[in-house]
N, C-alpha and C. Protein backbone atom coordinates (compact mmCIF):
# COMPACT_ATOMS: atom_id res chain seq x y z
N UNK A 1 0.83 -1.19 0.00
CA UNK A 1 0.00 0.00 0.00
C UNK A 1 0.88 1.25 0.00
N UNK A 2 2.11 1.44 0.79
CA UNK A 2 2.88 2.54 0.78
C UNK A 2 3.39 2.76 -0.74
N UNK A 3 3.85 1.81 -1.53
CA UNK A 3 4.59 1.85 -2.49
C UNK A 3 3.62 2.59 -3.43
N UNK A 4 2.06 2.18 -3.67
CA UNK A 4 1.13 2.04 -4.51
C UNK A 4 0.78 4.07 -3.90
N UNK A 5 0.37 4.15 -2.76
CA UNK A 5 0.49 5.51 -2.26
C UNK A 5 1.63 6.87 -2.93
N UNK A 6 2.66 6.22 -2.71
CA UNK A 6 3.84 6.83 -2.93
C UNK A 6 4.28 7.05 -4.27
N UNK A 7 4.14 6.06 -5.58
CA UNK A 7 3.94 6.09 -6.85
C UNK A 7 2.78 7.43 -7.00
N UNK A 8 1.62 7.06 -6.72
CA UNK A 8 0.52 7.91 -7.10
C UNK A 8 0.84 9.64 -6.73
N UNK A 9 1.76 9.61 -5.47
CA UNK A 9 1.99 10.61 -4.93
C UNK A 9 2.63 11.91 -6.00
N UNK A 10 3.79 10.45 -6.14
CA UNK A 10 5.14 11.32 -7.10
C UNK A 10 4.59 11.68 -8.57
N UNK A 11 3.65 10.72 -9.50
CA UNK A 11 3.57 11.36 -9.94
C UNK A 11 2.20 12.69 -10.41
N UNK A 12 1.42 12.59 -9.18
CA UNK A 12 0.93 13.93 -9.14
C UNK A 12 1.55 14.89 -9.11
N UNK A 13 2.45 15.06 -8.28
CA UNK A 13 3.86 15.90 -7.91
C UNK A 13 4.39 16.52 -9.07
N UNK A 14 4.64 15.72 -9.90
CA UNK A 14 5.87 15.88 -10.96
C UNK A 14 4.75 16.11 -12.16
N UNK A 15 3.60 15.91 -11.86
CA UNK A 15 2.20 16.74 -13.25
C UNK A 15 2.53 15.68 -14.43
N UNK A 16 2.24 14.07 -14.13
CA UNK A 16 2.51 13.60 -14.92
C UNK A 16 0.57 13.61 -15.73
N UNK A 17 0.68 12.98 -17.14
CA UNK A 17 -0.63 12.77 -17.23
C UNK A 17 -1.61 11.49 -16.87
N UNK A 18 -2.92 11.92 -16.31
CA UNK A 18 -3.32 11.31 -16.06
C UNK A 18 -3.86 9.33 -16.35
N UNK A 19 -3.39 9.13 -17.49
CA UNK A 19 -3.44 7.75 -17.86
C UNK A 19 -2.46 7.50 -17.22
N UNK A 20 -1.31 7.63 -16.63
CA UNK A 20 0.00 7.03 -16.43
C UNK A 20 -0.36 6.17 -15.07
N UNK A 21 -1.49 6.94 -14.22
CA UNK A 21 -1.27 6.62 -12.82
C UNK A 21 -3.26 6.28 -12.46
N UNK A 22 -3.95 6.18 -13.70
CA UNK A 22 -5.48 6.03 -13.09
C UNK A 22 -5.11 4.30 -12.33
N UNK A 23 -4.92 3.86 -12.67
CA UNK A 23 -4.45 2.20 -11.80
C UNK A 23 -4.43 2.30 -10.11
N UNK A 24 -3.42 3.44 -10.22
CA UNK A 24 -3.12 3.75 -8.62
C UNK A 24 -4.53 3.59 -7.87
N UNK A 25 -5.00 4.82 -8.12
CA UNK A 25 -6.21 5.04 -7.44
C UNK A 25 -7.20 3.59 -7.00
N UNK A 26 -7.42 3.01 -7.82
CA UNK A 26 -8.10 1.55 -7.78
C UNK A 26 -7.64 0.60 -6.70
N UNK A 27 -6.14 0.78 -7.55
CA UNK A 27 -5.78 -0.22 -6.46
C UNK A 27 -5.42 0.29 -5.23
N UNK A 28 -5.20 1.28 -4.66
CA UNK A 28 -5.72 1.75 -3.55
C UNK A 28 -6.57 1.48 -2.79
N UNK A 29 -7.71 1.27 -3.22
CA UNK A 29 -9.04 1.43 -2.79
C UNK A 29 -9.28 -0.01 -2.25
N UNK A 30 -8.54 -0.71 -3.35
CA UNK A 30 -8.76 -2.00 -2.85
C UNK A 30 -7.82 -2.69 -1.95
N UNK A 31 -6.88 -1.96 -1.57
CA UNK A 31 -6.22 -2.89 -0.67
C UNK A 31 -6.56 -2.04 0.62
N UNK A 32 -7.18 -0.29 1.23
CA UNK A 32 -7.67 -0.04 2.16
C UNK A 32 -8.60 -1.01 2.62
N UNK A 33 -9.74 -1.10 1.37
CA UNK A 33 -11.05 -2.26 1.79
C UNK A 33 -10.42 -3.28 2.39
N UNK A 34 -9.82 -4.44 1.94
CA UNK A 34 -9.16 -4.99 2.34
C UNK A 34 -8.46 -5.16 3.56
N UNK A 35 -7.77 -4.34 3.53
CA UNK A 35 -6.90 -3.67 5.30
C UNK A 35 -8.69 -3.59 6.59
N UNK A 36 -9.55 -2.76 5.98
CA UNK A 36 -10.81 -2.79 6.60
C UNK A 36 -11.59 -4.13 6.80
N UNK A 37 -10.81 -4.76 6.23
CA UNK A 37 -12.04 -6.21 6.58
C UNK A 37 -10.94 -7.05 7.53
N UNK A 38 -10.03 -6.99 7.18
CA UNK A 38 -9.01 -7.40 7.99
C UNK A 38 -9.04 -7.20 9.54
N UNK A 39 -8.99 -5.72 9.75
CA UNK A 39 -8.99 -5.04 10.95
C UNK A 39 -10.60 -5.63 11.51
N UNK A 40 -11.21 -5.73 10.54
CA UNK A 40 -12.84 -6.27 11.30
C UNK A 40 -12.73 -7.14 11.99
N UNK A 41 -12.68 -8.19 10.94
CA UNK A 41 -12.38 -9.69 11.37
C UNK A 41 -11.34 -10.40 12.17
N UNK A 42 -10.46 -9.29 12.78
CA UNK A 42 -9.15 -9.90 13.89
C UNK A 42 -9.69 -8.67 15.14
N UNK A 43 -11.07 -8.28 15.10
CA UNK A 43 -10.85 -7.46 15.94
C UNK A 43 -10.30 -6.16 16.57
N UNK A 44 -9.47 -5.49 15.71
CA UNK A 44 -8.98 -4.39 15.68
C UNK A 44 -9.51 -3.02 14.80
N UNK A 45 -10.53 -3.10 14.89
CA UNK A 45 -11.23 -2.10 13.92
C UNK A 45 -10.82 -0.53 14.53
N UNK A 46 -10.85 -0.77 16.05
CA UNK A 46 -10.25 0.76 16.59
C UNK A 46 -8.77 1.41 16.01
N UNK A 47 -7.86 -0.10 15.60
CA UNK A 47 -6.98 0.71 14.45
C UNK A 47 -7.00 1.19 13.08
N UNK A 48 -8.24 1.31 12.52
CA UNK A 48 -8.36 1.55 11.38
C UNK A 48 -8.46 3.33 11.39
N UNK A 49 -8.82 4.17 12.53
CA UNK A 49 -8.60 5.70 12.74
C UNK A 49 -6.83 5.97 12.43
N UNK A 50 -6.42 4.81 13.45
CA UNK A 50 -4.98 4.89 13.83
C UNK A 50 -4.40 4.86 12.17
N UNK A 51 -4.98 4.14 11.69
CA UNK A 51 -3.91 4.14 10.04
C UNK A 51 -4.61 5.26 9.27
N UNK A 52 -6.07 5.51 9.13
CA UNK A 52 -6.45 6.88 8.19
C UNK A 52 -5.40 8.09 8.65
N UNK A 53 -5.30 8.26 9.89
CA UNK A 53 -4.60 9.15 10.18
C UNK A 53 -2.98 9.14 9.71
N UNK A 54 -2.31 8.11 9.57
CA UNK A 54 -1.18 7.64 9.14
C UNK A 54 -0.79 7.88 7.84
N UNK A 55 -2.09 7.74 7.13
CA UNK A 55 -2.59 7.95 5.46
C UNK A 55 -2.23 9.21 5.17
N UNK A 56 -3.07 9.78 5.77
CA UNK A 56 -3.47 11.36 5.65
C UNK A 56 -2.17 12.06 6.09
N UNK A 57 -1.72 11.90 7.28
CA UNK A 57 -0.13 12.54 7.44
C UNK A 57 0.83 12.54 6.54
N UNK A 58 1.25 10.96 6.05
CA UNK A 58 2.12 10.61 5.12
C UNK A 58 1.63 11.30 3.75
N UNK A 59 0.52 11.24 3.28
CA UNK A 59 -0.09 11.81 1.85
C UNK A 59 0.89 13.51 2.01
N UNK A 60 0.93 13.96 2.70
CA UNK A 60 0.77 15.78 2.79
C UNK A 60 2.58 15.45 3.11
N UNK A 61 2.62 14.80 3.79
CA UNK A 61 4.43 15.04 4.42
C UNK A 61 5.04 14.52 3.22
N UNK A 62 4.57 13.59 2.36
CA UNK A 62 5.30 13.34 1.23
C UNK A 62 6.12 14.76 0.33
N UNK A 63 4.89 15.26 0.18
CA UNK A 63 5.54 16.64 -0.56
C UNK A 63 5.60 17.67 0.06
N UNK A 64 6.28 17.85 1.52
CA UNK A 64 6.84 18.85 2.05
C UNK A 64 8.18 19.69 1.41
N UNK A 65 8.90 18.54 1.18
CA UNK A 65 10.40 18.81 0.24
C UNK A 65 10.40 17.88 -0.75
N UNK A 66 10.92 18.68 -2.04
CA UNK A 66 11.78 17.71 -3.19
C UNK A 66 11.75 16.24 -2.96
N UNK A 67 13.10 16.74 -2.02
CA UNK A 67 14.13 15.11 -1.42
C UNK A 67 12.90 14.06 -0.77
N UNK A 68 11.96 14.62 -0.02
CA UNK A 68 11.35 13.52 0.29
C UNK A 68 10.76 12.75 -0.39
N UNK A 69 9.78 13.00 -1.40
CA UNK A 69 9.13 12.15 -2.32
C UNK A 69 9.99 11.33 -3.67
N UNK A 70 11.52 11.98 -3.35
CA UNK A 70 12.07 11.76 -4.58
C UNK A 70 12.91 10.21 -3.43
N UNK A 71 13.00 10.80 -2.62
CA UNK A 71 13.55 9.33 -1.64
C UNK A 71 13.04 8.19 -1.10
N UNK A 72 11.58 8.69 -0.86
CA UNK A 72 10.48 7.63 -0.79
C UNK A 72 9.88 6.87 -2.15
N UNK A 73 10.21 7.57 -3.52
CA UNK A 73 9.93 6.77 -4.29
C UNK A 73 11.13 5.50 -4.53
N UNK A 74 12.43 6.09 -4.57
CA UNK A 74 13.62 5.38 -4.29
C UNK A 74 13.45 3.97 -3.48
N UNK A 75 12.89 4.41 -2.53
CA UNK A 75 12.80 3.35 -0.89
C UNK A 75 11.74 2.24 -1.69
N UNK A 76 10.97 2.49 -2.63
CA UNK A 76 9.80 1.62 -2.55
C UNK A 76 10.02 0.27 -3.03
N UNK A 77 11.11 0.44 -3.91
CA UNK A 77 11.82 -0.77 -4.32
C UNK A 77 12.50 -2.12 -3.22
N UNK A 78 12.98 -1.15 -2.46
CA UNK A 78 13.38 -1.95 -0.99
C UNK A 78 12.03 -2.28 0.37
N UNK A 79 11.44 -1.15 0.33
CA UNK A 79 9.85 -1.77 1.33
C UNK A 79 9.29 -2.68 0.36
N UNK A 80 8.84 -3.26 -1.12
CA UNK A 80 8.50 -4.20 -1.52
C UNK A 80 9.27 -5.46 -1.16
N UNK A 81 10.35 -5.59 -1.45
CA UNK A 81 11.38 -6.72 -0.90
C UNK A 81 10.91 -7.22 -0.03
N UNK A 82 10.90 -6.22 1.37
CA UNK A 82 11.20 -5.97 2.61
C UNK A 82 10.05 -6.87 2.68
N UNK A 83 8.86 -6.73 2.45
CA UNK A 83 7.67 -7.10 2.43
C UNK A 83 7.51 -8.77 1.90
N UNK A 84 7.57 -8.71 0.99
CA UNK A 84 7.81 -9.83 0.57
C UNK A 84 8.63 -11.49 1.12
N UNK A 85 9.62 -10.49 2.33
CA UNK A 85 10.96 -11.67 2.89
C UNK A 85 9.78 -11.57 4.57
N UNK A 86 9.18 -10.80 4.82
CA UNK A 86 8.19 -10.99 5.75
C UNK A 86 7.22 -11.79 5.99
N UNK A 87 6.61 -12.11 4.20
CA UNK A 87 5.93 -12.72 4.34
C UNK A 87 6.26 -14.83 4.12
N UNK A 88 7.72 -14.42 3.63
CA UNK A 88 8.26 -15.76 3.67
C UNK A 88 8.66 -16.27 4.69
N UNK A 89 8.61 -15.05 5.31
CA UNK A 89 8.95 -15.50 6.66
C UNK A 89 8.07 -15.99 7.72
N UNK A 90 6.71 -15.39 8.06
CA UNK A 90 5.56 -15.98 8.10
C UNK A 90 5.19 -17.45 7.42
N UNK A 91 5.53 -17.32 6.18
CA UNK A 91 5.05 -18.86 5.46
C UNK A 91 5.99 -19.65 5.76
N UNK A 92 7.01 -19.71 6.85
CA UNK A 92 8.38 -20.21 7.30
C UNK A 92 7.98 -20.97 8.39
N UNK A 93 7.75 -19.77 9.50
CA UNK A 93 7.28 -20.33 10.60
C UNK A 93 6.03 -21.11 10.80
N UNK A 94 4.70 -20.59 10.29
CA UNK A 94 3.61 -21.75 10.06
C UNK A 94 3.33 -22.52 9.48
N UNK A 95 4.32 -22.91 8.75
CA UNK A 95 4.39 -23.97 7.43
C UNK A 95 3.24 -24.27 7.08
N UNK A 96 2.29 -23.40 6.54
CA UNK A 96 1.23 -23.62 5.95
C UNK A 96 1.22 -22.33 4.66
N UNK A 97 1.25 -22.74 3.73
CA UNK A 97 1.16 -21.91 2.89
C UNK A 97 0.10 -21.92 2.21
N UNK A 98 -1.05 -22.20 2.63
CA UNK A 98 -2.24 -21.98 2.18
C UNK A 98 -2.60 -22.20 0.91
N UNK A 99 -3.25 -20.96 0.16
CA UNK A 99 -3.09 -21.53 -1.37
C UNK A 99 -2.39 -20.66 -2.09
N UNK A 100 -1.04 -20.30 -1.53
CA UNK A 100 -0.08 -19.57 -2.59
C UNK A 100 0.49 -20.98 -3.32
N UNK A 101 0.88 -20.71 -4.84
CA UNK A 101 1.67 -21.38 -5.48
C UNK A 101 2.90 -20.91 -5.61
N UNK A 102 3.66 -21.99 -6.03
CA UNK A 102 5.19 -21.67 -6.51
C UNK A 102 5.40 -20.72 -7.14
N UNK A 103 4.17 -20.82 -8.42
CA UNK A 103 3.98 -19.72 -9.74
C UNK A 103 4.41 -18.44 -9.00
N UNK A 104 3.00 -18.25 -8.35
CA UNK A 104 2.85 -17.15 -7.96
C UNK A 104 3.95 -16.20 -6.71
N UNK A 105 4.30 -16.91 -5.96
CA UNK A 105 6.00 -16.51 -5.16
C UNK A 105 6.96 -16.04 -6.44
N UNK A 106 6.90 -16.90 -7.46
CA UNK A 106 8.08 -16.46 -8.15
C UNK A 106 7.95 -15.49 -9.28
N UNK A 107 6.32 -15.23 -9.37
CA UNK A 107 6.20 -14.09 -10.19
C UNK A 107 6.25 -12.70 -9.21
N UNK A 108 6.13 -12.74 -8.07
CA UNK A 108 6.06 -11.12 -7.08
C UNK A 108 7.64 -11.20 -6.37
N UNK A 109 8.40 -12.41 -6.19
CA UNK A 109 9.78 -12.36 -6.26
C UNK A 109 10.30 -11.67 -7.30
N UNK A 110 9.88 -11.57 -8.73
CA UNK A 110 10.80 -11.33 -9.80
C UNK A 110 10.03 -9.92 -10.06
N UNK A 111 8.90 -9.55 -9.45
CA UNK A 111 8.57 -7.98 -9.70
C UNK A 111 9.52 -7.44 -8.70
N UNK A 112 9.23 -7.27 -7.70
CA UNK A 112 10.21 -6.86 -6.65
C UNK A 112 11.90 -6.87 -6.84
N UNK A 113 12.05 -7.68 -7.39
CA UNK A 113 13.02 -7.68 -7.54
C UNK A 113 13.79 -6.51 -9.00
């Protein structure tokens, strides 16, 4: 979600045109929903203020300076990784990998990468 945030950010920023980045928006939407059903269903719905607010800070602090949005787009390459070795790591310890396939590990390994 940060990466997908942070893309959309930069290139509003930089006045790119609008076909480049309508995707963003969508998929946005769908991984908040998402995050919201999540937070339902484990019980934590009182953190879902805690992250709008997180949203909303980060959205505006992005383009305080240049350097920041130009460094956070930089970073996003490494928080995807980052993300990704988290979740292998999870599928490590519960040795249940549910219904991810091989396919599919080695196609979001090789985006990220």
């Amino acid at each position: 979600l940060f990466s997908f945030l942070v893309f959309l950010r930069y290139q509003i920023y930089y006045g790119y045109p609008l076909q480049t980045y309508l995707e963003y928006p969508i998929i946005i939407t769908q991984d908040v929903i998402l995050l919201l059903f999540i937070l339902r269903f484990s019980g934590n719905t009182k953190r879902a203020l805690f992250y709008a607010v997180l949203f909303w800070g980060g959205w505006y602090m992005l383009t305080l300076r240049k350097w920041i949005i130009d460094l956070a787009m930089n970073l996003c390459t490494l928080i995807s990784a980052a993300s990704k070795l988290a979740q292998l790591r999870c599928l490590w310890q519960t040795k249940d990998s549910g219904q991810v396939s091989a396919l599919t590990w080695s196609m979001a390994a090789y985006t990220s990468a």
